[in-house]
Protein backbone atom coordinates (compact mmCIF):
# COMPACT_ATOMS: atom_id res chain seq x y z
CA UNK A 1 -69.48 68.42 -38.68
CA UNK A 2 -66.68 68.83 -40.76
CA UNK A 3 -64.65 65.68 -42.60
CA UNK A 4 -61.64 66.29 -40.54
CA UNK A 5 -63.68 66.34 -37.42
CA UNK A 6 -65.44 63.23 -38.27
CA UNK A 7 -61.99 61.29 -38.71
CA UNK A 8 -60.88 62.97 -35.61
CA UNK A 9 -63.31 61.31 -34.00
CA UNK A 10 -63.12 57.79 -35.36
CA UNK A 11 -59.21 58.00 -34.77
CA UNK A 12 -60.35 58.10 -31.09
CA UNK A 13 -62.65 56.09 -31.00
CA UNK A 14 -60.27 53.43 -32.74
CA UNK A 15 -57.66 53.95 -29.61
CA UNK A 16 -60.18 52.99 -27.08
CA UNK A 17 -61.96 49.87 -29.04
CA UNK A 18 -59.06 48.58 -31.35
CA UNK A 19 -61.42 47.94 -34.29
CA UNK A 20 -64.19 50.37 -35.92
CA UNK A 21 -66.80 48.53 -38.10
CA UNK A 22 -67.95 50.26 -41.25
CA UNK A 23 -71.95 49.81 -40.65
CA UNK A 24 -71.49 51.15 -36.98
CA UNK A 25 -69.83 54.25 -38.06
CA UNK A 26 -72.38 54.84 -40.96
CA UNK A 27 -75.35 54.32 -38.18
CA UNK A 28 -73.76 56.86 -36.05
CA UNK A 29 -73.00 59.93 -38.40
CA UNK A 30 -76.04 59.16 -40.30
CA UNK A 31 -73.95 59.05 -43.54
CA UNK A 32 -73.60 56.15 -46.37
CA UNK A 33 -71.60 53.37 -45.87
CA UNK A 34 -69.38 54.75 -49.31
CA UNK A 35 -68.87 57.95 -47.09
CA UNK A 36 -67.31 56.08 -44.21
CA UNK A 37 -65.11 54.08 -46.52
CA UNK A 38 -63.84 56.92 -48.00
CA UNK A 39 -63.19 58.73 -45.04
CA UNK A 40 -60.91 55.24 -43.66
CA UNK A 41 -59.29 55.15 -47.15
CA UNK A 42 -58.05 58.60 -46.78
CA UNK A 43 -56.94 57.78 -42.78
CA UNK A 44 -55.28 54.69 -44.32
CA UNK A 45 -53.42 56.55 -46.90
CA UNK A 46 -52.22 59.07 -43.88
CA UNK A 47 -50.91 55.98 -42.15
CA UNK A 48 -53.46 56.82 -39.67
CA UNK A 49 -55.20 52.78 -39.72
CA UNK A 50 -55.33 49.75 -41.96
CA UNK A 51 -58.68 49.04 -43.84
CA UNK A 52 -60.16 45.88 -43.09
CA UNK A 53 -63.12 43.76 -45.14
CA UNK A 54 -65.69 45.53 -42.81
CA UNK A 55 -64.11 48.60 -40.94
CA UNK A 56 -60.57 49.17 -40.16
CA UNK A 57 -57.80 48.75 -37.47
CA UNK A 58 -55.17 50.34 -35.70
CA UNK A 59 -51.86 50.23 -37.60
CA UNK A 60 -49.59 46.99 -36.44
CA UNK A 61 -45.92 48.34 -34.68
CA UNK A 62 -43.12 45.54 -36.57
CA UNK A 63 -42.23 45.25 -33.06
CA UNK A 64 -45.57 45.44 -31.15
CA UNK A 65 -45.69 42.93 -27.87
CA UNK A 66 -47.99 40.39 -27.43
CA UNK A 67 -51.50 41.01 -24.98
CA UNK A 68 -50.61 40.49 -21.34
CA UNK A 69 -52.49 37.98 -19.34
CA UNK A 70 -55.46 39.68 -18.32
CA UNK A 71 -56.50 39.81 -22.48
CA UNK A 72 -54.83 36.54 -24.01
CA UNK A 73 -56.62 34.12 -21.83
CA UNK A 74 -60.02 35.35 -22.54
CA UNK A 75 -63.40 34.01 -24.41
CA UNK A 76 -61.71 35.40 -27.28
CA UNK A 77 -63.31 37.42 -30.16
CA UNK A 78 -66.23 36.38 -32.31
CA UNK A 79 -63.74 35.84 -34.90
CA UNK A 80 -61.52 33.90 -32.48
CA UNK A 81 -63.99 31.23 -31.54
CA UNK A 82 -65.56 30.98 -34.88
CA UNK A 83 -61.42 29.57 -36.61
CA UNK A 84 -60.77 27.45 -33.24
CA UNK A 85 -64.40 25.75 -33.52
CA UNK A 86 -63.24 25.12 -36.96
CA UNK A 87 -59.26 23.78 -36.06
CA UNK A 88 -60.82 21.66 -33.20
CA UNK A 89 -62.62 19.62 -35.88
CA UNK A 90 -59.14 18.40 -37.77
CA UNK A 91 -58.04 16.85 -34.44
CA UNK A 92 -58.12 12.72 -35.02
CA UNK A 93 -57.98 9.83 -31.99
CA UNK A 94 -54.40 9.37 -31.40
CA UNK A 95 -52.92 12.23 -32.85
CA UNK A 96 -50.00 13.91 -31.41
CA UNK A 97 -51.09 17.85 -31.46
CA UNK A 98 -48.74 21.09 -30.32
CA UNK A 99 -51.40 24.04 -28.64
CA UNK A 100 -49.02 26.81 -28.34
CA UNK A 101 -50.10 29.89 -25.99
CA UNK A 102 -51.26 32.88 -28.04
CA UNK A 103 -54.70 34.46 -27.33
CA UNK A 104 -56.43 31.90 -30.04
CA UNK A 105 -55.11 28.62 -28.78
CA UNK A 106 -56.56 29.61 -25.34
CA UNK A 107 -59.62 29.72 -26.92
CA UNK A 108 -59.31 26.67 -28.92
CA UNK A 109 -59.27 24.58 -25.61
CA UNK A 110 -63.36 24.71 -24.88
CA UNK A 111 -63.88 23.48 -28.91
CA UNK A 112 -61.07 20.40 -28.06
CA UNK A 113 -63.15 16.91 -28.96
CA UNK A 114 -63.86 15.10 -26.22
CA UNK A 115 -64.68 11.75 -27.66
CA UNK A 116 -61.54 11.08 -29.18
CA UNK A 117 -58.07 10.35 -27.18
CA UNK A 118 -55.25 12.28 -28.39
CA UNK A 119 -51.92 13.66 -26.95
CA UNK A 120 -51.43 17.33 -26.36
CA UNK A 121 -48.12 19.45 -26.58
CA UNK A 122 -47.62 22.55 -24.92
CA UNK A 123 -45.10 25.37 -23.98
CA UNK A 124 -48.04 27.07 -22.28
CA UNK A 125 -48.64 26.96 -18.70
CA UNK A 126 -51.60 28.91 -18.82
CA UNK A 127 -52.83 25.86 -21.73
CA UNK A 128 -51.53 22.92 -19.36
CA UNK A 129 -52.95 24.08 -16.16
CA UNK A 130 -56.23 23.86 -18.15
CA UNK A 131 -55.43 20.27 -19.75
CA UNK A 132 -54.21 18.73 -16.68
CA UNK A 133 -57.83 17.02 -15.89
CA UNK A 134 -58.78 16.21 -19.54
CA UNK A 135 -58.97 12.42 -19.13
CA UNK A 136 -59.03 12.00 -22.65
CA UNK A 137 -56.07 13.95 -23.37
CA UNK A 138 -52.35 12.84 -22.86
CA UNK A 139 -50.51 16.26 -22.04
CA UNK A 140 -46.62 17.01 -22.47
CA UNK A 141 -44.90 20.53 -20.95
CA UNK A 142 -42.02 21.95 -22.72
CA UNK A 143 -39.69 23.57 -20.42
CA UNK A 144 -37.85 25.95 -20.05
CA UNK A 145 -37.91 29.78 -18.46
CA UNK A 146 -41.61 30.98 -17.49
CA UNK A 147 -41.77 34.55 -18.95
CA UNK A 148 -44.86 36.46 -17.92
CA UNK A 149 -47.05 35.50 -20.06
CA UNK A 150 -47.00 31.89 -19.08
CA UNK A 151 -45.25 30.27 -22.26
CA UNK A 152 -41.54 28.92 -22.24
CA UNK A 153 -39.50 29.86 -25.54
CA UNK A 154 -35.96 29.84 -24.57
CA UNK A 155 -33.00 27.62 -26.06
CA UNK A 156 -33.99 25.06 -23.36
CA UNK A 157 -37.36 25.05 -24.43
CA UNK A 158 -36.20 24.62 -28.28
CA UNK A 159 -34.00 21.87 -26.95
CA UNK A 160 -36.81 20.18 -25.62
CA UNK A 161 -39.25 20.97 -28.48
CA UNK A 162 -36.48 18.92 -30.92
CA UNK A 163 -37.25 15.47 -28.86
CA UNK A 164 -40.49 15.81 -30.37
CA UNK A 165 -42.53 14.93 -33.55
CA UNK A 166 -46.39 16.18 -33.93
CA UNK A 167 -48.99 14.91 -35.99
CA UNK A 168 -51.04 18.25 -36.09
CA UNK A 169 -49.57 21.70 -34.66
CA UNK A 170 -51.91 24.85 -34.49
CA UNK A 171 -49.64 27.82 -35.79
CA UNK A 172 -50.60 31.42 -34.64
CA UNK A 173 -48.29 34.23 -35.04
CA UNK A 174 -48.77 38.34 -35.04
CA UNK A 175 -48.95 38.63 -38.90
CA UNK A 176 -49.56 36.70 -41.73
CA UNK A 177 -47.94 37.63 -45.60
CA UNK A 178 -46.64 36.48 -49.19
CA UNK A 179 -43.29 36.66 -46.59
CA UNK A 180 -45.35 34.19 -44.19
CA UNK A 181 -45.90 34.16 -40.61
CA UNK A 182 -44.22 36.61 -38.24
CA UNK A 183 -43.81 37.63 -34.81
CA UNK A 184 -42.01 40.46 -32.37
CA UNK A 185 -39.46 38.46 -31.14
CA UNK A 186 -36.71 36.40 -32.47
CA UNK A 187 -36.65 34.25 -29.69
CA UNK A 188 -40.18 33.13 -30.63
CA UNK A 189 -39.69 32.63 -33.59
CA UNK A 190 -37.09 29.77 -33.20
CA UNK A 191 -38.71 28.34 -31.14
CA UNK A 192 -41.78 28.07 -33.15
CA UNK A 193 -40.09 26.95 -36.39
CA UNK A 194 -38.44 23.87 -34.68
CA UNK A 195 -41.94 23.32 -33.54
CA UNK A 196 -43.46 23.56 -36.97
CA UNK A 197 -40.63 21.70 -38.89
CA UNK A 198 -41.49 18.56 -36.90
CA UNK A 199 -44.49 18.60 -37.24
CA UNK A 200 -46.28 16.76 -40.60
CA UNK A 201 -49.12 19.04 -40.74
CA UNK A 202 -49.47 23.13 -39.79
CA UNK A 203 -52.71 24.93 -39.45
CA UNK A 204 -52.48 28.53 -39.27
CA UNK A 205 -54.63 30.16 -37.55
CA UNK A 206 -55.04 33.65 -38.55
CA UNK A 207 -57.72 36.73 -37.63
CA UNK A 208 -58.67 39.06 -40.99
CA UNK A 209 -56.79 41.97 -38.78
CA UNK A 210 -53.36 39.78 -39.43
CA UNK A 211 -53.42 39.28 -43.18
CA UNK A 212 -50.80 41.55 -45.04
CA UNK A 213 -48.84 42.62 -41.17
CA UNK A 214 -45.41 41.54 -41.28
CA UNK A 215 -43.59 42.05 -38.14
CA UNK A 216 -40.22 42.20 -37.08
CA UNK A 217 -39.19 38.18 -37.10
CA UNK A 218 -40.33 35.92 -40.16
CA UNK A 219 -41.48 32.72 -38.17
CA UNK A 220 -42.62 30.37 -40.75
CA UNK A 221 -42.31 30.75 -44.59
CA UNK A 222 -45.75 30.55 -46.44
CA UNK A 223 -45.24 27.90 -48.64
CA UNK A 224 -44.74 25.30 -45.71
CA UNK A 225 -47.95 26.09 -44.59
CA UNK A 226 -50.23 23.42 -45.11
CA UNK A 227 -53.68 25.33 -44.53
CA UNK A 228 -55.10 28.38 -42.77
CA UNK A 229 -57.97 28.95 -41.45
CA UNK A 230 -59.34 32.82 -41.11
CA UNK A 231 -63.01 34.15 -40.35
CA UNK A 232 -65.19 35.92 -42.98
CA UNK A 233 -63.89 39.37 -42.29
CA UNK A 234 -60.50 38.09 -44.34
CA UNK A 235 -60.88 39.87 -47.86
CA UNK A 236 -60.86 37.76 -50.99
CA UNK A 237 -57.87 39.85 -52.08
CA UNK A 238 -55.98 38.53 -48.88
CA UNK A 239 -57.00 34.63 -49.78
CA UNK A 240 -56.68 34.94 -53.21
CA UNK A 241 -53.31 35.55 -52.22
CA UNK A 242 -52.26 32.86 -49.90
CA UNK A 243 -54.19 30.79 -52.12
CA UNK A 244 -52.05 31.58 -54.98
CA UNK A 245 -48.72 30.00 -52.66
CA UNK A 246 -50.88 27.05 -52.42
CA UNK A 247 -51.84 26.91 -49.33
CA UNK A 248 -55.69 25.72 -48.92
CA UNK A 249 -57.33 28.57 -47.00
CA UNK A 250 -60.65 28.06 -44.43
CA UNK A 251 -62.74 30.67 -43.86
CA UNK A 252 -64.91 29.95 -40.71
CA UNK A 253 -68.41 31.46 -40.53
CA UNK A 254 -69.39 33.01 -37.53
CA UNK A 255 -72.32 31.17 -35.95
């Protein structure tokens, strides 16, 4: 088979699965693991991908939409569970926490201490419906418009989200860079920076696929960030950088 073939292939095969991983691809052509990464270095320098620690990815769209429904409120990835086992851990008795409702917080719910009483803030009604019976957990609904996806954003909901002040708020967002956090839509955005301004401490949590993306609204500049907290696949490069806007960085091992 011919190099151009071969990247053919893996181009496809990165449509259907969203992520190729380095080792599988060596495994399967029967070819060194320096082969493969040369062959995704070249498809990265065609703007075909972006190279991750251990395969690559498809390239982000500034302006691509979040999952719908049927994908966000999933088990999550490996890499998913492994940073909200982590973020569950910072939660204290009688904090005051905001659990947004991107794909990760979903996930963070079953890793939510259960020993502890502590108040919960949501603009999720995906994250609330699933709170509602916690007897150990105080819950509070933004409202506001119900888009699809379950979570409220709108200037009513950033009206609302000013009444409040949080002890702990778990930040997601579609990219992470030296710019800081970013998302597809302005409205979100907003939103999210009134949440994160009152709050007095700001955990990102952030996938290796989301380090160096920055798409088309800045949420939340870097610098504010008090930590993040990434899985192993995050490159030193990519925390060497945050690191260097002091921000303390996390990185959760997969178990």
């Amino acid at each position: 088979m011919f190099s151009e073939e071969r990247r053919e292939q893996i181009l496809e095969k990165l449509k259907k699965e969203d992520r190729v991983l380095a080792k599988e691809l060596a495994n399967e052509y029967n070819l060194s693991l320096d082969s493969i990464r040369r062959d995704l270095s070249i498809m990265e320098e065609q703007g075909l991908l972006k190279r991750t620690h251990g395969g690559a990815i498809p390239i982000p769209n500034v302006r691509t939409m979040p999952q719908p429904p049927s994908k966000r409120y999933g088990e999550g990835t490996v890499y998913q569970n492994a940073i909200a086992k982590s973020a569950a851990t910072f939660i204290k008795e009688g904090q005051t926490v905001f659990i947004g409702g991107a794909a990760i917080h979903f996930v963070l719910l079953k890793y939510l201490p259960m020993d502890v009483s502590f108040s919960v803030i949501t603009n999720s009604v995906e994250v609330a419906y699933n709170l509602r019976e916690v007897d150990n957990i105080q819950l509070y609904l933004i409202g506001g418009e119900v888009k699809s996806s379950g979570n409220m954003t709108d200037a009513l909901a950033n009206e609302f989200a000013c009444q409040f002040t949080m002890d702990l708020c778990f930040a997601a967002g579609g990219g992470l860079s030296q710019r800081g956090l970013s998302t597809a839509t302005p409205e979100v955005s907003i939103f999210h920076k009134t949440v994160y301004d009152n709050s007095k401490e700001v955990i990102g949590l952030i996938e290796h696929s989301k380090f160096g993306v920055d798409l088309f609204s800045r949420m939340y500049p870097l610098h504010k960030l008090d930590m993040i907290i990434t899985d192993e696949e995050t490159s030193n490069d990519n925390i060497d950088i945050i690191s260097a806007s002091g921000v303390n960085v996390i990185v959760a091992k997969i178990t």
